[in-house]
Protein backbone atom coordinates (compact mmCIF):
# COMPACT_ATOMS: atom_id res chain seq x y z
CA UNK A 1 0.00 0.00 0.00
CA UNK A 2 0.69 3.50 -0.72
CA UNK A 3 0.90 6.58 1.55
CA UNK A 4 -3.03 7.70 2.90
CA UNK A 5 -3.68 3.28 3.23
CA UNK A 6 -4.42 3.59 -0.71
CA UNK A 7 -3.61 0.22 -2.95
CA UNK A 8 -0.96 0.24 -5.53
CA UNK A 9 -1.49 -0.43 -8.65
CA UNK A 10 0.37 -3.70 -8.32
CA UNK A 11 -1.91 -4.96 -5.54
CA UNK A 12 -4.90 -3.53 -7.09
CA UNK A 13 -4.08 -6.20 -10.56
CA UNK A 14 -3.68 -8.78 -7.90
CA UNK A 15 -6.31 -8.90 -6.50
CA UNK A 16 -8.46 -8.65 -9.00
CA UNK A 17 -6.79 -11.00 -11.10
CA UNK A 18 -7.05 -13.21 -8.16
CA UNK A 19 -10.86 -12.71 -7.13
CA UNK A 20 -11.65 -13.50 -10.85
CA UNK A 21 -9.94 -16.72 -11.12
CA UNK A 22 -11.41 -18.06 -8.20
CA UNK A 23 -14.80 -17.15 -8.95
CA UNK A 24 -14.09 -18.50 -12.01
CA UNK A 25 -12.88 -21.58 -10.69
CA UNK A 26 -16.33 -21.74 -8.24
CA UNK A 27 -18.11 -21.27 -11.47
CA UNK A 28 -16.72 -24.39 -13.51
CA UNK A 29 -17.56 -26.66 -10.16
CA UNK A 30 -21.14 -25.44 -9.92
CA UNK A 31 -21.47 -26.97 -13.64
CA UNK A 32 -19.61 -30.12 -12.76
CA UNK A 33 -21.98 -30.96 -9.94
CA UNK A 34 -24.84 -29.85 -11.56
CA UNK A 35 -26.90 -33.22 -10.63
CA UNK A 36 -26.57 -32.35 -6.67
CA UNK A 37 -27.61 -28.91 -7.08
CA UNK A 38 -31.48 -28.77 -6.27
CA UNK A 39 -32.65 -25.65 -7.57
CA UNK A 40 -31.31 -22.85 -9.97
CA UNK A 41 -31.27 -19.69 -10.99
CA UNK A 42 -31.15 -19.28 -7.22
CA UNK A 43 -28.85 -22.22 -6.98
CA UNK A 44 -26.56 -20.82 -8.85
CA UNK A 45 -26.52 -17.05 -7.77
CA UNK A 46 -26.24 -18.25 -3.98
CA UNK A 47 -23.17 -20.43 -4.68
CA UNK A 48 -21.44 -18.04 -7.36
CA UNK A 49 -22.05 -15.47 -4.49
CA UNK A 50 -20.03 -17.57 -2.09
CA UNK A 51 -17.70 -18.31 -4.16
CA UNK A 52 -17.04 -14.88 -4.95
CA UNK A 53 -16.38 -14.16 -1.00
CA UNK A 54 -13.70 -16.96 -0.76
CA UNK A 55 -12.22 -15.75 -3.91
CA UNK A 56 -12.25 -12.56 -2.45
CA UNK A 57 -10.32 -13.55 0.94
CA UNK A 58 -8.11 -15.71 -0.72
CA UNK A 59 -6.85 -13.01 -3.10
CA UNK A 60 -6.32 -10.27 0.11
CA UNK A 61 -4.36 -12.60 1.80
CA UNK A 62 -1.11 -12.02 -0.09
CA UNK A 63 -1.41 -8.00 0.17
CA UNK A 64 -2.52 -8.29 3.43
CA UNK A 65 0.72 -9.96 4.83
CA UNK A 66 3.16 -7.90 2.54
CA UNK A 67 1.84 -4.65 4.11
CA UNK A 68 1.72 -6.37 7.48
CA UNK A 69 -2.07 -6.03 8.14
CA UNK A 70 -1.94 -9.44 10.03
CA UNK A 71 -5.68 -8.11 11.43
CA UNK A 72 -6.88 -8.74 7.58
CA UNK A 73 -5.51 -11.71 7.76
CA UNK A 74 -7.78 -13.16 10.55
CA UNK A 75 -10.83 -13.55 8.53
CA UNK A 76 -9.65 -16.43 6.85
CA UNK A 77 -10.99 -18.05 9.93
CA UNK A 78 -13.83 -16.23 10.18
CA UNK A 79 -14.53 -17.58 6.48
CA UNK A 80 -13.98 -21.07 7.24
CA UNK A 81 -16.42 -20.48 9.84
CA UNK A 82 -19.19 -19.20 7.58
CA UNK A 83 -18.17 -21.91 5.11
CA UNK A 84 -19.04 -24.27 7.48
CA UNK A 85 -22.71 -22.97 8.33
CA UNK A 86 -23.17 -23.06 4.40
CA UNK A 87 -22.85 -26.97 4.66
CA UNK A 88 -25.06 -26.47 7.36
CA UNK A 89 -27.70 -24.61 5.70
CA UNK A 90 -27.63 -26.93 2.59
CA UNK A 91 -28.26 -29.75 4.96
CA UNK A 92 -31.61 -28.41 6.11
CA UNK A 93 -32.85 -27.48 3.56
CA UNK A 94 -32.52 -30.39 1.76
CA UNK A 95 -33.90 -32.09 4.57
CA UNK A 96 -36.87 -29.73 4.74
CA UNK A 97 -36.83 -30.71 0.84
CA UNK A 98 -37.30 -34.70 1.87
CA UNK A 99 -41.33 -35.01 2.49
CA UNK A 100 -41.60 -33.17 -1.04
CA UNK A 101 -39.42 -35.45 -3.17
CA UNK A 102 -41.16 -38.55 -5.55
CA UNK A 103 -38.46 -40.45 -2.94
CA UNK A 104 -36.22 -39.61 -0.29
CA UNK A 105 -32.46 -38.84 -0.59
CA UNK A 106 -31.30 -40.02 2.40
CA UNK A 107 -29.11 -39.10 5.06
CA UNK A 108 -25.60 -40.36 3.97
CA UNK A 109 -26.60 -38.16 0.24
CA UNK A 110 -27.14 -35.58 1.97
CA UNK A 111 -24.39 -35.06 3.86
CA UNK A 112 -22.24 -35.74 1.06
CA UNK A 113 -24.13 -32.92 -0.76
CA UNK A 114 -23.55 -30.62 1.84
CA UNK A 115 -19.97 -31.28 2.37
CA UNK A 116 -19.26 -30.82 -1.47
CA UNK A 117 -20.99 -27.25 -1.27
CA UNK A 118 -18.54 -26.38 1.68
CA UNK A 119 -15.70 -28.10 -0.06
CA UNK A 120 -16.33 -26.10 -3.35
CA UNK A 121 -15.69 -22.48 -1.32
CA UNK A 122 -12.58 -23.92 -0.93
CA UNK A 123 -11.65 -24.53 -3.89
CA UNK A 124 -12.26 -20.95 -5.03
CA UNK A 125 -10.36 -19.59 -1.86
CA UNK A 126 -7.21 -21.64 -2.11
CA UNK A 127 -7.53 -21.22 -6.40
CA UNK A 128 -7.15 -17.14 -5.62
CA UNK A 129 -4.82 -17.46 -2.96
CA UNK A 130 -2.70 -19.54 -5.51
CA UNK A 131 -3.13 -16.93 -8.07
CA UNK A 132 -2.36 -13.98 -5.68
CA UNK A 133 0.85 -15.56 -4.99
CA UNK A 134 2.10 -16.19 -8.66
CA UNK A 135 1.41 -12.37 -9.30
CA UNK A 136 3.71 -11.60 -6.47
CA UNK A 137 6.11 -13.89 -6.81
CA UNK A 138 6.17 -13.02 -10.58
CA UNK A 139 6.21 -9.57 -10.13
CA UNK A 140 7.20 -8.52 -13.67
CA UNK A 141 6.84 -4.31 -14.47
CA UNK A 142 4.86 -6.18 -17.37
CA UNK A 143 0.92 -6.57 -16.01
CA UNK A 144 0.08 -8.91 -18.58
CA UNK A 145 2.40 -11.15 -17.74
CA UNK A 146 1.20 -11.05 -13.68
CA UNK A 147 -2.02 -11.61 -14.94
CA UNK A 148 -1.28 -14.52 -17.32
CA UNK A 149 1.09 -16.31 -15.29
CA UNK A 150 -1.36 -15.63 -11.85
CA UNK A 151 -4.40 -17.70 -14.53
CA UNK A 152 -2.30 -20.26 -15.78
CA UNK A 153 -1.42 -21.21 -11.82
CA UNK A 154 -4.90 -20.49 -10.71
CA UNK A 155 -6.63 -23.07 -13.15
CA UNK A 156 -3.69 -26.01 -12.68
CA UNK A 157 -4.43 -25.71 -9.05
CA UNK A 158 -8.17 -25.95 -10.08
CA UNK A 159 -7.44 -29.11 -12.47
CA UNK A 160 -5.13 -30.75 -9.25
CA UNK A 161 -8.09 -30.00 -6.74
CA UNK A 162 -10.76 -31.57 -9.07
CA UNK A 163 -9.09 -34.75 -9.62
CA UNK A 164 -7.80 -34.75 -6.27
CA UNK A 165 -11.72 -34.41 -5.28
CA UNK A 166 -13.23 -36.28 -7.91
CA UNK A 167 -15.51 -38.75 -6.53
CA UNK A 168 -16.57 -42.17 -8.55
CA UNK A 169 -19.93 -43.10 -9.42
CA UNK A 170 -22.36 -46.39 -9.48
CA UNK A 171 -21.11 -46.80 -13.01
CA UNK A 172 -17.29 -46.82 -12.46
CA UNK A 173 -17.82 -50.22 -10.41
CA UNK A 174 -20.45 -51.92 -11.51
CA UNK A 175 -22.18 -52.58 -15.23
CA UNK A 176 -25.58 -51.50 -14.99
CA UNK A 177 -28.19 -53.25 -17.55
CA UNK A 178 -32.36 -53.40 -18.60
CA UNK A 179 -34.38 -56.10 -16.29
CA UNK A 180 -36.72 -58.17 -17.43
CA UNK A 181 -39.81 -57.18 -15.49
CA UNK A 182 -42.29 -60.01 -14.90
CA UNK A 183 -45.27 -60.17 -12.63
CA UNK A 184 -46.81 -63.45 -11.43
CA UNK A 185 -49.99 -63.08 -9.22
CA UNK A 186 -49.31 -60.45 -6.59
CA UNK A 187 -45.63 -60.62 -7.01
CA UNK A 188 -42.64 -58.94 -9.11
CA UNK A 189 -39.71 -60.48 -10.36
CA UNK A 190 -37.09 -58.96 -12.70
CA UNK A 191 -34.54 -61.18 -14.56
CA UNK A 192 -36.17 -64.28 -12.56
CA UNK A 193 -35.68 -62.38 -9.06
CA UNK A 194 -38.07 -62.30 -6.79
CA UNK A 195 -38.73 -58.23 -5.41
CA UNK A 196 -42.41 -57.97 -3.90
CA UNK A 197 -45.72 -59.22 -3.25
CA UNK A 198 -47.28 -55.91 -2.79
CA UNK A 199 -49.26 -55.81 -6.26
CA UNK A 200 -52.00 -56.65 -4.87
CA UNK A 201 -54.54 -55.31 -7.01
CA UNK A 202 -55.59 -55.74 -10.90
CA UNK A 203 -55.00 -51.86 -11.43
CA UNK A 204 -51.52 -52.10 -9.84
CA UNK A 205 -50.64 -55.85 -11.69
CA UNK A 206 -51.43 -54.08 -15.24
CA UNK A 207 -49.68 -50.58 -14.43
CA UNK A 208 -46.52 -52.59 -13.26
CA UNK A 209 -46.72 -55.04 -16.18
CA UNK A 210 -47.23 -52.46 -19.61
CA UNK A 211 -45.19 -49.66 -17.67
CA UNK A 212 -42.82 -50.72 -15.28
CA UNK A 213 -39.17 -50.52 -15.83
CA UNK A 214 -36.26 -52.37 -14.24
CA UNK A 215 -32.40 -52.07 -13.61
CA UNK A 216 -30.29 -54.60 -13.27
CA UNK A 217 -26.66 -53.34 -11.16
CA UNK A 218 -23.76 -55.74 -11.37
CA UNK A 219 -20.72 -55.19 -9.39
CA UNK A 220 -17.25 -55.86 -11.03
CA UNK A 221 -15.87 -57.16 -8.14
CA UNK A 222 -16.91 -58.91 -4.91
CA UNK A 223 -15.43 -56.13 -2.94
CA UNK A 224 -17.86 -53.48 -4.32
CA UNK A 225 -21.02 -55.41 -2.99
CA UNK A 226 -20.04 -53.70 0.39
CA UNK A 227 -20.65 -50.29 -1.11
CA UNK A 228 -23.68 -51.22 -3.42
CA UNK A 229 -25.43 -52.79 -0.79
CA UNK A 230 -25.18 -50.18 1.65
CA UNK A 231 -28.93 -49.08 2.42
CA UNK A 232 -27.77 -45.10 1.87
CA UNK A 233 -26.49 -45.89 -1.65
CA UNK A 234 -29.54 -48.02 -2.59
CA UNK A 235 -31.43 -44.94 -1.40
CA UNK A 236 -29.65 -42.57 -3.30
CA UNK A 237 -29.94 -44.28 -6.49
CA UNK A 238 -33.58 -44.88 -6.09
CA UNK A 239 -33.40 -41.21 -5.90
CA UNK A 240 -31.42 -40.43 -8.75
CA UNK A 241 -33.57 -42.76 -10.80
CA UNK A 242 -37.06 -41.36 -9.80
CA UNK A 243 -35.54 -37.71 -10.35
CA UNK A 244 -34.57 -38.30 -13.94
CA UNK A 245 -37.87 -39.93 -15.20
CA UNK A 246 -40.07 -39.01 -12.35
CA UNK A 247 -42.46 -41.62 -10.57
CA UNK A 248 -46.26 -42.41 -11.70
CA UNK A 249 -46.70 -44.88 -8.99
CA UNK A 250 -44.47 -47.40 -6.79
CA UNK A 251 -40.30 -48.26 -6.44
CA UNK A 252 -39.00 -50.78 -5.29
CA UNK A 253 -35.23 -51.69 -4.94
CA UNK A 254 -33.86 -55.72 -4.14
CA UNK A 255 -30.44 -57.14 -3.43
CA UNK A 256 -29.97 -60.81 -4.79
CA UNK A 257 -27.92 -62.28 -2.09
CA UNK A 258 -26.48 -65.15 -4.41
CA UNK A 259 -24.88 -62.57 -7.12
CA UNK A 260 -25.05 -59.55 -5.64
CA UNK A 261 -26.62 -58.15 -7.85
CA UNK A 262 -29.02 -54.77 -7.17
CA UNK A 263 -32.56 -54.84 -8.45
CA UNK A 264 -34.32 -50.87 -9.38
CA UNK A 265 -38.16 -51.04 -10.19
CA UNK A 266 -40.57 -48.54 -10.98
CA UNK A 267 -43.59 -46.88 -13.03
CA UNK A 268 -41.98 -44.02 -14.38
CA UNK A 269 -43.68 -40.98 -15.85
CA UNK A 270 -41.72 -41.04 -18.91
CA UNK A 271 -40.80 -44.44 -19.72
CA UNK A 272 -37.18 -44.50 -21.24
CA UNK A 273 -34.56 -47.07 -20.24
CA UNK A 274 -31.71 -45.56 -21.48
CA UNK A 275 -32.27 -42.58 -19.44
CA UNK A 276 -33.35 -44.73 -16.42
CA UNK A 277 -29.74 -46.62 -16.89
CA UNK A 278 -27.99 -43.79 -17.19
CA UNK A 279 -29.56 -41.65 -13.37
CA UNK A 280 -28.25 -45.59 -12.11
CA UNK A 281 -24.51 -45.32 -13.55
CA UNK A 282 -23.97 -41.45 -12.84
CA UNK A 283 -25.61 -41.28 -9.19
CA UNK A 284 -22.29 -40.85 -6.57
CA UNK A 285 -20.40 -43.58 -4.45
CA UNK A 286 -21.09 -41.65 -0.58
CA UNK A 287 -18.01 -40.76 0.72
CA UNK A 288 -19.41 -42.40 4.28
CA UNK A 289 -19.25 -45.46 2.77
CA UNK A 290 -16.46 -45.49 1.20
CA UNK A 291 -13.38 -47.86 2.86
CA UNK A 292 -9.66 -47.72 1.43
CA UNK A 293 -8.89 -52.11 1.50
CA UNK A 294 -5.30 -51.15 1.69
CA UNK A 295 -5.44 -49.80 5.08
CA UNK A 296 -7.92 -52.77 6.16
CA UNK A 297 -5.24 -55.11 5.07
CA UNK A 298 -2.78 -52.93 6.77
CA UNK A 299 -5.03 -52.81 10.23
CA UNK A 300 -5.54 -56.32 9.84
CA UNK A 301 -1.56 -57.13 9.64
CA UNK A 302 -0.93 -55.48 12.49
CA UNK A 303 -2.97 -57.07 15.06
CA UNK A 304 -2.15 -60.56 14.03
């Protein structure tokens, strides 16, 4: 800073060099994890908005500590702090959001929604932070070249926080194909497994039988039956699936015990199986339940 607490030029390009990269960076997230995001324009605005506040702290940082305003420099904490009641907010209210759904999220999605919203502020905080710190480090009498090389930083550390973030979904373990639906009497059964004896009457036999669709989840390995069986994922692609073609009447989901294999049935309102395969592959692995096997083998090692 200059005489009269007035910002240089210098800091002036930094920061907003720095504040634009990172809301940048919040923007490019919002579209990656567009499925999780339950309502927009207002989705968007509230999140952008955020984003634009990390971006904002992160890129003051820098100036902040060469002109020895440590004081600034405290409400990085205070940040964290407010990035922590957005997870909270996004929890309720899509929570208060459950009793209105065609099904139910679940618990374990939406905490794993909620963290990703906090974890996203992040991004854009560190992403300007990053970019602040090129510029200075840089500090060519050339502006362009602050601002380029303070981008090109900002968006690698964007690309190395995405992938280090990236989460998997259904379809990266497990082929996901059309069931067979069949209903015999009172009961459903898709690809010869039995899932109910709830159809009880005539009107809910023929709805099931000309409309119902069916999808078929295979695991790749044995290992990956601990994840797809997990209640919380079953829920959450139930979810997934009754989002994307909505729900005329009755779901039901079924775990074959002898194959593992994951049974999803339901009267859609638009009846397409493609799209109904597709909700199944891209709906997210939960990070709660989620177990590294190298570290089980390593825990297991070490108490024998």
């Amino acid at each position: 800073m200059q005489g009269g607490g007035i910002l240089s030029t210098q800091y002036i390009v930094m920061i907003v060099t720095a504040v634009v990269v990172g809301t940048l960076a919040r923007a490019l997230t919002i579209k990656e994890d567009f499925r999780q995001y339950p309502s927009y324009p207002n989705g968007y605005l509230i999140h952008l908005l955020t984003g634009f506040v990390a971006a904002a702290l992160g890129a003051v940082a820098i100036p902040a500590l060469m002109t020895k305003n440590f004081v600034a420099v405290t409400f990085l904490a205070l940040a964290i702090q407010q990035f922590r009641d957005v997870r909270k907010m996004e929890r309720d209210s899509l929570q208060d959001l459950e009793n209105t759904e065609y099904t139910p999220r679940g618990d374990a999605y939406i905490d794993g929604i909620a963290k990703t919203f906090e974890a996203r502020n992040y991004f854009a905080l560190i992403v300007s932070f990053a970019a602040a710190l090129t510029i200075q480090v840089v500090n060519s009498k050339y502006i362009w070249l602050n601002v380029v090389g303070g981008l090109i930083v900002g968006l690698v550390v964007l690309w190395i926080l995405k992938r280090f973030s990236k989460g998997k979904t259904v379809g990266d373990i497990a082929d996901v194909r059309p069931g067979k639906v069949e209903v015999k009497g009172s009961e459903l059964y898709v690809d010869g497994v039995y899932v109910t004896n709830t159809l009880g009457t005539e009107n809910a036999r023929k709805l099931f039988d000309k409309e119902g669709l069916a999808a078929v989840i295979y695991p790749r390995e044995a290992n990956f039956r601990i994840a797809l069986d997990n209640f919380g994922q079953r829920q959450a692609i139930i979810f997934e699936a009754t989002r994307a073609l909505g729900l005329k009447r009755y779901h039901f989901t079924r775990k074959d015990y002898e194959q593992g294999r994951i049974i999803i049935s339901l009267v859609p309102i638009t009846g397409n199986v493609g799209n109904l395969i597709q909700s199944v592959k891209n709906t997210p692995l939960l990070e709660s339940i989620k177990k590294s096997h190298a570290v089980l083998k390593t825990n297991l090692v070490g108490r024998e």
